[in-house]
N, C-alpha and C. Protein backbone atom coordinates (compact mmCIF):
# COMPACT_ATOMS: atom_id res chain seq x y z
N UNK A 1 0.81 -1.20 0.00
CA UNK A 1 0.00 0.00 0.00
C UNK A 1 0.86 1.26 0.00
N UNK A 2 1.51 1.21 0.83
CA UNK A 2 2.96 2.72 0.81
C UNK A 2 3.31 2.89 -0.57
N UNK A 3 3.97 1.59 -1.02
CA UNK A 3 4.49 1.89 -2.21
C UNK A 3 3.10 2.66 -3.45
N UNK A 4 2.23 1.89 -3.44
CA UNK A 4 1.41 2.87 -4.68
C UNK A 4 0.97 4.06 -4.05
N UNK A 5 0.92 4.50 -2.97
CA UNK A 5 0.54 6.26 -2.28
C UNK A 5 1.84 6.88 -2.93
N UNK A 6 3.25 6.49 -2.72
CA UNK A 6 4.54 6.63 -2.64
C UNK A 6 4.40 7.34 -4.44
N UNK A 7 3.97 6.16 -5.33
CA UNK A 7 3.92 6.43 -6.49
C UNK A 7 2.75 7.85 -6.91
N UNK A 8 2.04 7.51 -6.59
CA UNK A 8 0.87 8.10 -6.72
C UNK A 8 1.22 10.05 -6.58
N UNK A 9 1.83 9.67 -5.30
CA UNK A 9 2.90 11.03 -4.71
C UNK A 9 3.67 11.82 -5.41
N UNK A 10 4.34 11.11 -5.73
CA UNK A 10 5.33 11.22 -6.95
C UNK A 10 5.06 11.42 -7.77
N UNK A 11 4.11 11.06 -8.74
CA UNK A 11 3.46 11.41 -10.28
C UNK A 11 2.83 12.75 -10.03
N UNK A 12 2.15 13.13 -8.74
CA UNK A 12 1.90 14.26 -8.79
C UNK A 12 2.71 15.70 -8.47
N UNK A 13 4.19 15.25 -7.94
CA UNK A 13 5.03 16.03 -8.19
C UNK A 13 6.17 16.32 -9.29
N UNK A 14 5.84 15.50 -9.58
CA UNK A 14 6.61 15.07 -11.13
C UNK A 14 5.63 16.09 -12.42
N UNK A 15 4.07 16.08 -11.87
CA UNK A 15 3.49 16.65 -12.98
C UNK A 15 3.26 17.91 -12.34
N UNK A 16 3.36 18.87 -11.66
CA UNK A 16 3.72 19.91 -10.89
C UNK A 16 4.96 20.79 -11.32
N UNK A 17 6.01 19.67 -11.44
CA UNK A 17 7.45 20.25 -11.79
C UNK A 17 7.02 20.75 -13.19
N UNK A 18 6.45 19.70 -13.75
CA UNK A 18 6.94 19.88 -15.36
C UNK A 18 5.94 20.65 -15.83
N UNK A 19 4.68 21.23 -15.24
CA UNK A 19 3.86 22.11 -15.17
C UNK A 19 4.93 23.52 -15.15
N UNK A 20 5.28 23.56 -13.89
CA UNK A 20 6.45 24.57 -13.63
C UNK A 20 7.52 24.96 -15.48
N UNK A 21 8.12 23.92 -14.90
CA UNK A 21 9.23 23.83 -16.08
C UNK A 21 8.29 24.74 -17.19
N UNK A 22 7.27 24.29 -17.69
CA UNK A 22 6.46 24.62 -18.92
C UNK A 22 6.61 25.90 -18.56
N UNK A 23 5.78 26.76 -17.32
CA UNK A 23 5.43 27.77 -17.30
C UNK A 23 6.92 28.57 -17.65
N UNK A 24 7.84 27.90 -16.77
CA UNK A 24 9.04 28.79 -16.75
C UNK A 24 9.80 29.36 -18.11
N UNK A 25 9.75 28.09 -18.64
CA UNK A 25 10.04 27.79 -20.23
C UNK A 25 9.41 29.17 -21.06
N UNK A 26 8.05 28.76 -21.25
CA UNK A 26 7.25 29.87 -21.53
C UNK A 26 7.54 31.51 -21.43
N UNK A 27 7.65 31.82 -20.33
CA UNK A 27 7.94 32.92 -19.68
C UNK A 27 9.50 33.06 -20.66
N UNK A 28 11.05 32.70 -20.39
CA UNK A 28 11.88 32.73 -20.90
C UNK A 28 11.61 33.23 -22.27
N UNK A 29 11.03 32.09 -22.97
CA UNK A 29 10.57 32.54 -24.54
C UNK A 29 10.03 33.97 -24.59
N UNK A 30 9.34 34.12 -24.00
CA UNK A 30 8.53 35.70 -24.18
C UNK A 30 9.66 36.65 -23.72
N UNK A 31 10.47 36.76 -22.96
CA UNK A 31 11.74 37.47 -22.45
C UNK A 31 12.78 37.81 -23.30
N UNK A 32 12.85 35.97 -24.50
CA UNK A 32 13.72 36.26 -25.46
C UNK A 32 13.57 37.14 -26.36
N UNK A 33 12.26 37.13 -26.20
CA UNK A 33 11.68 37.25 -28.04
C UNK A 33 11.68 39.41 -27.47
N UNK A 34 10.96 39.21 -26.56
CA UNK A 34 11.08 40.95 -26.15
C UNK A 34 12.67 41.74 -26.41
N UNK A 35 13.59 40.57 -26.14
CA UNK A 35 15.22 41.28 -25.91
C UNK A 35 15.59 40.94 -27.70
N UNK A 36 15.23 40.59 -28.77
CA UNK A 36 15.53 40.49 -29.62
C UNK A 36 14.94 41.47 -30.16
N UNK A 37 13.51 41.73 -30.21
CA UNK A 37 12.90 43.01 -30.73
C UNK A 37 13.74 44.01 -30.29
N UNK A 38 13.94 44.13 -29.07
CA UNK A 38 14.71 46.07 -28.32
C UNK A 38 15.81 46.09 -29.25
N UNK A 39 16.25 44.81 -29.69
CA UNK A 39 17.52 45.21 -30.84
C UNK A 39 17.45 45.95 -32.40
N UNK A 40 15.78 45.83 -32.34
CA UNK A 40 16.06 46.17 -33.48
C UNK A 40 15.02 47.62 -33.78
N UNK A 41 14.43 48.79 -34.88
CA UNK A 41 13.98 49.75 -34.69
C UNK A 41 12.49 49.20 -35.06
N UNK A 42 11.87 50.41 -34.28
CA UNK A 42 10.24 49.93 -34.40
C UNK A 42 9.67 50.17 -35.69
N UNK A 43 10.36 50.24 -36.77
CA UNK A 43 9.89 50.17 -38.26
C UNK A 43 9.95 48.97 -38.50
N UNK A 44 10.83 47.90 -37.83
CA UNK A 44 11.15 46.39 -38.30
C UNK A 44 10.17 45.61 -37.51
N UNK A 45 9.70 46.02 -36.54
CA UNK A 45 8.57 45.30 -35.97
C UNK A 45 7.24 44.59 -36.53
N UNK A 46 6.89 45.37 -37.58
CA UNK A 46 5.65 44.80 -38.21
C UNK A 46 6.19 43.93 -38.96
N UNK A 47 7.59 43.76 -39.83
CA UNK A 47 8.55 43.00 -40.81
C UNK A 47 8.85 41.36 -39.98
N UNK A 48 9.20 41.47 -38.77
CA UNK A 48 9.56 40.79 -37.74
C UNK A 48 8.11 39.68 -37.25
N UNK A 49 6.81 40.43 -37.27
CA UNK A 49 5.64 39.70 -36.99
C UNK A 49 5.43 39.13 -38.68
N UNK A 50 5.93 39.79 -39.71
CA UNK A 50 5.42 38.62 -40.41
C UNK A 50 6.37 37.81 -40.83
N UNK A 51 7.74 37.97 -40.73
CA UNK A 51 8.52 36.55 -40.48
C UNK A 51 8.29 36.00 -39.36
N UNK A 52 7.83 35.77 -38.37
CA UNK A 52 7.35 34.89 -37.17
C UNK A 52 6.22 34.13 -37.97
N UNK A 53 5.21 35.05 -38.47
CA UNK A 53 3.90 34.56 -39.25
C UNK A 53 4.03 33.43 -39.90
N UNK A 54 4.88 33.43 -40.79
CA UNK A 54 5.49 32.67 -42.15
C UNK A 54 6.68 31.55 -41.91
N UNK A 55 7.32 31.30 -40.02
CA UNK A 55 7.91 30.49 -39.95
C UNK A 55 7.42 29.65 -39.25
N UNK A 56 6.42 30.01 -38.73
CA UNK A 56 4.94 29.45 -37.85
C UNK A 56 4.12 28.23 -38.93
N UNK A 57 3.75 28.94 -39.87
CA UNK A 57 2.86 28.59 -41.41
C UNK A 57 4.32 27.28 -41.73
N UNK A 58 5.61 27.56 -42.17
CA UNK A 58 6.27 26.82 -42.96
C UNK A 58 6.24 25.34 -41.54
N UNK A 59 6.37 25.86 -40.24
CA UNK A 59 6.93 24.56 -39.53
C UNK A 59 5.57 23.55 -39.70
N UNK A 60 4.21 24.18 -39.38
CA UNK A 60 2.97 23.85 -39.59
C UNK A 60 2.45 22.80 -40.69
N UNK A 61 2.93 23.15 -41.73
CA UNK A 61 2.97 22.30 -43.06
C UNK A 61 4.22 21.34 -43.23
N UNK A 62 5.48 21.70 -42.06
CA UNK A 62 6.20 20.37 -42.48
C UNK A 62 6.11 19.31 -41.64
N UNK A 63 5.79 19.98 -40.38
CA UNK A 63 4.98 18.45 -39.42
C UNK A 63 3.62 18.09 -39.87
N UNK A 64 3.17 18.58 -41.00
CA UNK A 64 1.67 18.20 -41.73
C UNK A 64 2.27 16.83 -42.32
N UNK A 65 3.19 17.47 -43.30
CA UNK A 65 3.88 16.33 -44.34
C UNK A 65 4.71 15.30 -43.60
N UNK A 66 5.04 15.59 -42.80
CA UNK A 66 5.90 14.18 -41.86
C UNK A 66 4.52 13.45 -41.92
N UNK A 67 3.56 13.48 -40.68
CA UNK A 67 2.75 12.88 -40.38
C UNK A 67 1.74 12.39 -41.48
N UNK A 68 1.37 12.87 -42.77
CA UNK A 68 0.80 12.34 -43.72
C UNK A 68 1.59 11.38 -44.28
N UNK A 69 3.18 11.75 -44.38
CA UNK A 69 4.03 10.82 -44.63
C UNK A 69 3.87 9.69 -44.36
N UNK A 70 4.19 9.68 -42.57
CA UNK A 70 4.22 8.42 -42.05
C UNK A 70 3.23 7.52 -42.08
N UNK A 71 1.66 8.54 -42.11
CA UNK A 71 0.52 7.44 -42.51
C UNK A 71 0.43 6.56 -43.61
N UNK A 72 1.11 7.28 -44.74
CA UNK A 72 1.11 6.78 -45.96
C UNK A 72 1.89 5.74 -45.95
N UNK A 73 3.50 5.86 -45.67
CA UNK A 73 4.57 4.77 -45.48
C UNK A 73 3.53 3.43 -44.79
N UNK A 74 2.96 3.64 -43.45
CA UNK A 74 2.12 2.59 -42.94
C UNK A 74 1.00 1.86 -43.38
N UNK A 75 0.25 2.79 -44.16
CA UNK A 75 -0.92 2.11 -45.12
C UNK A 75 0.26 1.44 -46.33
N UNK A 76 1.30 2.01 -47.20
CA UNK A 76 1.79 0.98 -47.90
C UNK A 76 2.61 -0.16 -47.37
N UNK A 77 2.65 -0.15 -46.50
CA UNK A 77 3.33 -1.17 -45.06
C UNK A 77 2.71 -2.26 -45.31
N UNK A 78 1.06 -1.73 -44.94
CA UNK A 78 0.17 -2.32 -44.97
C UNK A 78 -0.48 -3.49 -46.05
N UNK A 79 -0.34 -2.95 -47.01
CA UNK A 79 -0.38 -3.22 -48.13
C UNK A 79 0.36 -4.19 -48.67
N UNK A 80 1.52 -4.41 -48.62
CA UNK A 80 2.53 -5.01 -49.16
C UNK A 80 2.53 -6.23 -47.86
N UNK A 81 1.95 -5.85 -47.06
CA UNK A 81 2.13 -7.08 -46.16
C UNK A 81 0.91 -8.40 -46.68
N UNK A 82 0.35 -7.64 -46.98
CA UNK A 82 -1.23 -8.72 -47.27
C UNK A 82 -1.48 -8.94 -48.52
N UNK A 83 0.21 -8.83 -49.68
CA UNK A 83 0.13 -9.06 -50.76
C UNK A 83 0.62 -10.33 -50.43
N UNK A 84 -0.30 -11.65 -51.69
CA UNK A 84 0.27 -12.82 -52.02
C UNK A 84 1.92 -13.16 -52.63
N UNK A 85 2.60 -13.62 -52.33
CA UNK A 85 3.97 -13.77 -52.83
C UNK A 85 3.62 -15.18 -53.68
N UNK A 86 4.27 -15.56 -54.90
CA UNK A 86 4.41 -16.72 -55.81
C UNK A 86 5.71 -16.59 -56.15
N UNK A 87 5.82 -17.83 -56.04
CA UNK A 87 7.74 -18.26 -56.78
C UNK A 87 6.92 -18.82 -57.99
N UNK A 88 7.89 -18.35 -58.76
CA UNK A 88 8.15 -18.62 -60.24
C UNK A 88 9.30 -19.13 -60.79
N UNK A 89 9.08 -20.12 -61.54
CA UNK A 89 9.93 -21.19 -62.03
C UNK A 89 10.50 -21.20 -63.36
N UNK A 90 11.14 -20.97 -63.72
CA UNK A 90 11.32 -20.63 -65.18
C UNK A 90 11.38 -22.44 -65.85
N UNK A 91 10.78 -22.60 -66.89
CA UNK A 91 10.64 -23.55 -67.81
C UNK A 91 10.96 -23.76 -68.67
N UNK A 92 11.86 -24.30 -69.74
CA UNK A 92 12.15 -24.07 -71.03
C UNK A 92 11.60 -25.08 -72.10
N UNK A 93 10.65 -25.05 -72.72
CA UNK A 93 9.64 -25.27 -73.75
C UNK A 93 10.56 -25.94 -75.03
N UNK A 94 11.02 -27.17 -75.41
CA UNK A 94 12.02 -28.09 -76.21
C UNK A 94 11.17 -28.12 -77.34
């Protein structure tokens, strides 16, 4: 009985931390992204939101294509598994 409370305990500080971690994470990112803008002049700012826009859009469509990928690779997986195989004999006709 200790031991699964013990566990039980644990998973919920484990998902607490990494709750944390996330938030902290989070926060950092927004810190970065603020100290990269101050570098640059507020004419580049609107230039800056639409390269964010457009690298957002490109990552979006290439984890599209992985994952359509991989479905596809698996349906022809699929496929080729539940094909009949025949040996063939070659014969020569005298």
């Amino acid at each position: 009985m200790k031991t699964k409370s013990y566990a039980s305990a644990l998973r919920k500080v484990v998902a607490k931390m990494n709750r944390e971690m996330y938030s902290r994470i989070k926060t950092a990112a927004e810190y970065q992204k603020k100290a990269i803008r101050a570098l640059f002049p507020q004419k580049v700012s609107g230039h800056l939101d639409a390269i964010e826009k457009e690298i957002k859009m490109m990552a979006a469509e290439i984890i599209s294509d992985l994952v359509s990928k991989d479905r596809k690779d698996d349906h022809c997986q699929e496929a080729d598994d539940n094909k009949q195989t025949f040996k063939v004999k070659k014969v020569e006709i005298l």
